[in-house]
Protein backbone atom coordinates (compact mmCIF):
# COMPACT_ATOMS: atom_id res chain seq x y z
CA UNK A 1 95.02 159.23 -8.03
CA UNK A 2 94.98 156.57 -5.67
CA UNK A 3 97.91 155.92 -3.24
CA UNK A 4 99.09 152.17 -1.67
CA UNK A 5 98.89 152.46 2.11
CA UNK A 6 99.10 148.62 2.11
CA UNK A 7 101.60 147.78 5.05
CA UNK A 8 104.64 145.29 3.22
CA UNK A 9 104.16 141.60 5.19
CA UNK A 10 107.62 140.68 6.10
CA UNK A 11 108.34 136.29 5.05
CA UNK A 12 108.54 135.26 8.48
CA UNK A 13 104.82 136.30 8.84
CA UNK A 14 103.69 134.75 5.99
CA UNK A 15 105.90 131.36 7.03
CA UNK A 16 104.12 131.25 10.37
CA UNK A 17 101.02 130.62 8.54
CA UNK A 18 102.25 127.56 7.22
CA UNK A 19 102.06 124.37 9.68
CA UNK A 20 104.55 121.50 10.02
CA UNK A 21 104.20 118.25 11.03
CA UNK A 22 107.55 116.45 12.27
CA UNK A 23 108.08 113.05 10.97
CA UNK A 24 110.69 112.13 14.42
CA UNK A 25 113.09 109.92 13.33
CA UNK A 26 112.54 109.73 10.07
CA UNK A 27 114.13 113.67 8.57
CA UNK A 28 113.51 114.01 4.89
CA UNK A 29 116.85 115.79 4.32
CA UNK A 30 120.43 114.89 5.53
CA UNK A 31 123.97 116.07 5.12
CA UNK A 32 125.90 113.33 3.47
CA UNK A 33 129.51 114.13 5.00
CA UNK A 34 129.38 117.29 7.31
CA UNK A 35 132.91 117.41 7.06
CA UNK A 36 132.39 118.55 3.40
CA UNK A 37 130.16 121.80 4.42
CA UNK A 38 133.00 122.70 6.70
CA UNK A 39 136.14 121.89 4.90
CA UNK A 40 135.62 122.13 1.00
CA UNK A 41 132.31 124.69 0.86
CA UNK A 42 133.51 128.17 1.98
CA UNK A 43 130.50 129.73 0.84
CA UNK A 44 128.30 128.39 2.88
CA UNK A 45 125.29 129.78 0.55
CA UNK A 46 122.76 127.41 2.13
CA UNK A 47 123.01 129.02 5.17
CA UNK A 48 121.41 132.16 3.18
CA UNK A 49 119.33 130.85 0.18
CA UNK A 50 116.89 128.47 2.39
CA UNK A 51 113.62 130.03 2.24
CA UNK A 52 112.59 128.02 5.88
CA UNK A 53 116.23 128.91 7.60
CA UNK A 54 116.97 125.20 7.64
CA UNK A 55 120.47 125.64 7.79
CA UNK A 56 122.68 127.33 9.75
CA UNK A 57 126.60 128.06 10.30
CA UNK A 58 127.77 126.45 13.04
CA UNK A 59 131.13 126.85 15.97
CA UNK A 60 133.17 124.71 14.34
CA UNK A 61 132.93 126.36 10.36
CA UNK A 62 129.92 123.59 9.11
CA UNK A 63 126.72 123.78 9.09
CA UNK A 64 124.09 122.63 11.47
CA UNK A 65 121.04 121.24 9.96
CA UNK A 66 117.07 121.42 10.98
CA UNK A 67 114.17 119.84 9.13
CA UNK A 68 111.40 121.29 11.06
CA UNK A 69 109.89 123.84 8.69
CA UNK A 70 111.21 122.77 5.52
CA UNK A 71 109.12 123.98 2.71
CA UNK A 72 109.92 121.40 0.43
CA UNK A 73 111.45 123.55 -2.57
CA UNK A 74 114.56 121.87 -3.26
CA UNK A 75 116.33 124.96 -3.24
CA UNK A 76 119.38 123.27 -0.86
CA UNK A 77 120.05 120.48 -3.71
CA UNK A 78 120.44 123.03 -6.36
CA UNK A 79 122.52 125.34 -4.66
CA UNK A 80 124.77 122.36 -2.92
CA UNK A 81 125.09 120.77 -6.85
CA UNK A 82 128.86 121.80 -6.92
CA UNK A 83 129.80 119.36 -3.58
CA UNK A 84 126.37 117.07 -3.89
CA UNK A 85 126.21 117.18 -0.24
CA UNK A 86 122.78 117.29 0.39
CA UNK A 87 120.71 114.12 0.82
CA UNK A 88 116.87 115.08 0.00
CA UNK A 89 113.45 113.61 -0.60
CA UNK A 90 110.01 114.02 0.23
CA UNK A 91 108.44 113.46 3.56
CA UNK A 92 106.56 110.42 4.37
CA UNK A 93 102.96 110.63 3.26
CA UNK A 94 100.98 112.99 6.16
CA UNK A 95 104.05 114.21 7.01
CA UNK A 96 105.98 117.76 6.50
CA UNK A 97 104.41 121.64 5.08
CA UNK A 98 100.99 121.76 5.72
CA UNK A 99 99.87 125.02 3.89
CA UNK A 100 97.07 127.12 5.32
CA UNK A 101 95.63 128.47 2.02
CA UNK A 102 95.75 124.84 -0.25
């Protein structure tokens, strides 16, 4: 019998692997109305369900907003679908998750 000594790889290791290039200027994801994440969304679930930790609670009950790292998934759209909130397309050709492995 053969036992797994395999070490588990937590996901921020794995994410570092993954390169980014920034697109200045021109983010490929916006907040339509940030008055909506802070005044009619009390869950907040972006702020947990972001694979890349895009989003984040902010001081005054909203939610701050950073594209760098975004892997592209789409997973903020479908969890914002009750308020529509988030404003989302792909990055400019060149631009955005460069993965390591293809």
């Amino acid at each position: 019998m053969s036992t797994n000594t395999a070490t588990p790889v937590k996901i921020e290791e794995k994410l570092f692997q993954n390169r980014y290039r920034v697109d200045e200027g021109h983010p490929h994801i916006s907040l339509r109305d940030a008055s909506v994440c802070r005044d009619a969304c009390k869950d907040k679930v972006c702020t947990f369900c972001c694979p890349a930790g895009c989003y984040a609670p902010d001081a005054s009950g909203g939610v701050t907003l950073s594209v760098d790292g975004c892997l592209e998934c789409g997973t903020c759209r479908i969890i914002c679908a009750e308020h529509q909130n988030v404003e989302w397309w792909y990055p400019r050709g060149g631009y955005g998750i460069l993965f390591k492995f293809g």
